[in-house]
C-alpha atoms as a PDB file:
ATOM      1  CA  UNK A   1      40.297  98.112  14.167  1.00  0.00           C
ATOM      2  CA  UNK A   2      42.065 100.858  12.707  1.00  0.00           C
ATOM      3  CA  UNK A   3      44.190 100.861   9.323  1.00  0.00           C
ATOM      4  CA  UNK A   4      47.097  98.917   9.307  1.00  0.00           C
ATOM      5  CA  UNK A   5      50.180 100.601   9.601  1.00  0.00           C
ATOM      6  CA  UNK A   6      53.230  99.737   7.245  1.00  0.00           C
ATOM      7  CA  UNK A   7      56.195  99.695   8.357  1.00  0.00           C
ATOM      8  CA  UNK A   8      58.813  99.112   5.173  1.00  0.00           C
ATOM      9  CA  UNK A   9      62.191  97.714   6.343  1.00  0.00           C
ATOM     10  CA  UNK A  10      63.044  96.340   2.952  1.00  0.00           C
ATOM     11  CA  UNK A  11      66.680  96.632   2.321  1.00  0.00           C
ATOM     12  CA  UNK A  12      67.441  96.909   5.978  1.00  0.00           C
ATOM     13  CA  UNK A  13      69.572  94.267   7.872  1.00  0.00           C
ATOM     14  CA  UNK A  14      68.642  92.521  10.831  1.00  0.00           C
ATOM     15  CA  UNK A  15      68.178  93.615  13.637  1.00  0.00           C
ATOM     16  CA  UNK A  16      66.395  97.058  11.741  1.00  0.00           C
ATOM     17  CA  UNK A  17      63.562  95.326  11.372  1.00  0.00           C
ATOM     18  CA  UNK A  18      62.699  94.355  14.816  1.00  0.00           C
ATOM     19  CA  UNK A  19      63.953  97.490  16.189  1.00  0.00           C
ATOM     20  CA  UNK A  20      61.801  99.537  13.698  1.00  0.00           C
ATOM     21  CA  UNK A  21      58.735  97.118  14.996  1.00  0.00           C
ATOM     22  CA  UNK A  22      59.535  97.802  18.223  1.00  0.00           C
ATOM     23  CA  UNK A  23      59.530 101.922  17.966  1.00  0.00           C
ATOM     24  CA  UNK A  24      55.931 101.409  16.043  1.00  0.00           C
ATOM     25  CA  UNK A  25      55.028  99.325  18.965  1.00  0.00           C
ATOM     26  CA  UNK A  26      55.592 102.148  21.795  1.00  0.00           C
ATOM     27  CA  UNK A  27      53.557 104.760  19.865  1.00  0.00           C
ATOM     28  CA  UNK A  28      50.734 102.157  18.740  1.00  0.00           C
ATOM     29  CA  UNK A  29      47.294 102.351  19.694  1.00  0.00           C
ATOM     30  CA  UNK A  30      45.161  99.678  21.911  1.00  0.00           C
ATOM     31  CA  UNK A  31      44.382  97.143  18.764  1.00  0.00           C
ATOM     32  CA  UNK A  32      46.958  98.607  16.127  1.00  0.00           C
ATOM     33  CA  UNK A  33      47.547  96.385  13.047  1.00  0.00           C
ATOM     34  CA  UNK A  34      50.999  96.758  11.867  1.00  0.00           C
ATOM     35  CA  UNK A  35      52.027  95.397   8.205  1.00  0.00           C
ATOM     36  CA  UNK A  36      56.110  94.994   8.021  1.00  0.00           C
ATOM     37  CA  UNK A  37      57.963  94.305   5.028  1.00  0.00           C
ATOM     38  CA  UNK A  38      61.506  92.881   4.762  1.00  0.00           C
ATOM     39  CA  UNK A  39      64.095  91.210   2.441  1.00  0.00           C
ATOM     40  CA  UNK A  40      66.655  89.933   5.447  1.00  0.00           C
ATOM     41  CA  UNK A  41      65.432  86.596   5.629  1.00  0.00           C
ATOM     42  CA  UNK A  42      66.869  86.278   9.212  1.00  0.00           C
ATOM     43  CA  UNK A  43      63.761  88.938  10.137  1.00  0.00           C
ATOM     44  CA  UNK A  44      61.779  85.784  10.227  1.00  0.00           C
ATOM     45  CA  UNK A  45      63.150  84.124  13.401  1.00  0.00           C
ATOM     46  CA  UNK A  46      63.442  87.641  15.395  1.00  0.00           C
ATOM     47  CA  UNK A  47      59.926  88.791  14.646  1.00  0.00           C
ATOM     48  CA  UNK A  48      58.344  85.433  15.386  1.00  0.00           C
ATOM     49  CA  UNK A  49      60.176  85.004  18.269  1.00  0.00           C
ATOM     50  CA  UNK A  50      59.576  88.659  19.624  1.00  0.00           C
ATOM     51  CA  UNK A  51      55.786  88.202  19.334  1.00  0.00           C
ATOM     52  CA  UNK A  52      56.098  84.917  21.044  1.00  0.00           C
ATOM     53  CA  UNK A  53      57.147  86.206  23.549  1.00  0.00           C
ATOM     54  CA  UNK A  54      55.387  89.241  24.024  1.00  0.00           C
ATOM     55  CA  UNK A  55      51.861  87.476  22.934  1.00  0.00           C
ATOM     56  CA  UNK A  56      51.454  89.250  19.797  1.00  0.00           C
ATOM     57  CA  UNK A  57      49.976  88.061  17.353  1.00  0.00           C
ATOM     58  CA  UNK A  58      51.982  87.488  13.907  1.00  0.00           C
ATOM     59  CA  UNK A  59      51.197  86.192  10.681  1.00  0.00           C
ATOM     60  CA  UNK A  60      53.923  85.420   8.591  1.00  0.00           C
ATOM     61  CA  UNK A  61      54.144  85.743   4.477  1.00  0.00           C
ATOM     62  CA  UNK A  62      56.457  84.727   2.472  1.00  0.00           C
ATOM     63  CA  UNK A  63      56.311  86.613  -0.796  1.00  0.00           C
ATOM     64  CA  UNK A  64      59.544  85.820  -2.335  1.00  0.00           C
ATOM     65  CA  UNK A  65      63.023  84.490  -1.717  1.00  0.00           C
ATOM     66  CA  UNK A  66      63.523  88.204  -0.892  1.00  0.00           C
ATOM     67  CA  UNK A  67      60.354  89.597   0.411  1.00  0.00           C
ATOM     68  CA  UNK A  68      58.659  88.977   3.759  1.00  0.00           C
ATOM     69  CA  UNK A  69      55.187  90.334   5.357  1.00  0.00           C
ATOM     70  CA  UNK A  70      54.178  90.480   8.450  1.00  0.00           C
ATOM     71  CA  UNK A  71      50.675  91.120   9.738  1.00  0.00           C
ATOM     72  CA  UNK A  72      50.808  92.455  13.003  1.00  0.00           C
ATOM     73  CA  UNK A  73      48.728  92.904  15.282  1.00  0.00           C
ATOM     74  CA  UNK A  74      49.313  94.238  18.669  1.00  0.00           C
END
């Protein structure tokens, strides 16, 4: 697997961070590990439930009250 690339939507509002996942997505390599950061804590239902639903896997981390990671991997 390559390195992970980081995508940093801190400070951006929903739905940035999705929509900034899903631009990294198009342009991803077969295998690509993402790692996205974000303070909207409303980012936490959207990305969850768009890897649901598009079987990717997600692993979410709660760092703070106003930091979130995600470890993506597509």
């Amino acid at each position: 697997m390559t390195k992970p690339i980081c995508i940093d939507a801190m400070g951006k509002p929903c739905p940035m961070p999705l929509l900034m996942l899903k631009r990294e997505l198009k342009k991803a390599q077969p295998h690509q590990a993402f790692i996205l950061k974000a303070s909207d804590p409303h980012s936490e239902i959207d990305l969850l439930r768009y890897c649901q639903m598009h079987q990717i896997k997600c692993q979410f981390i709660k760092v703070s009250e106003l930091e979130f990671h995600y470890l993506i991997e597509s």
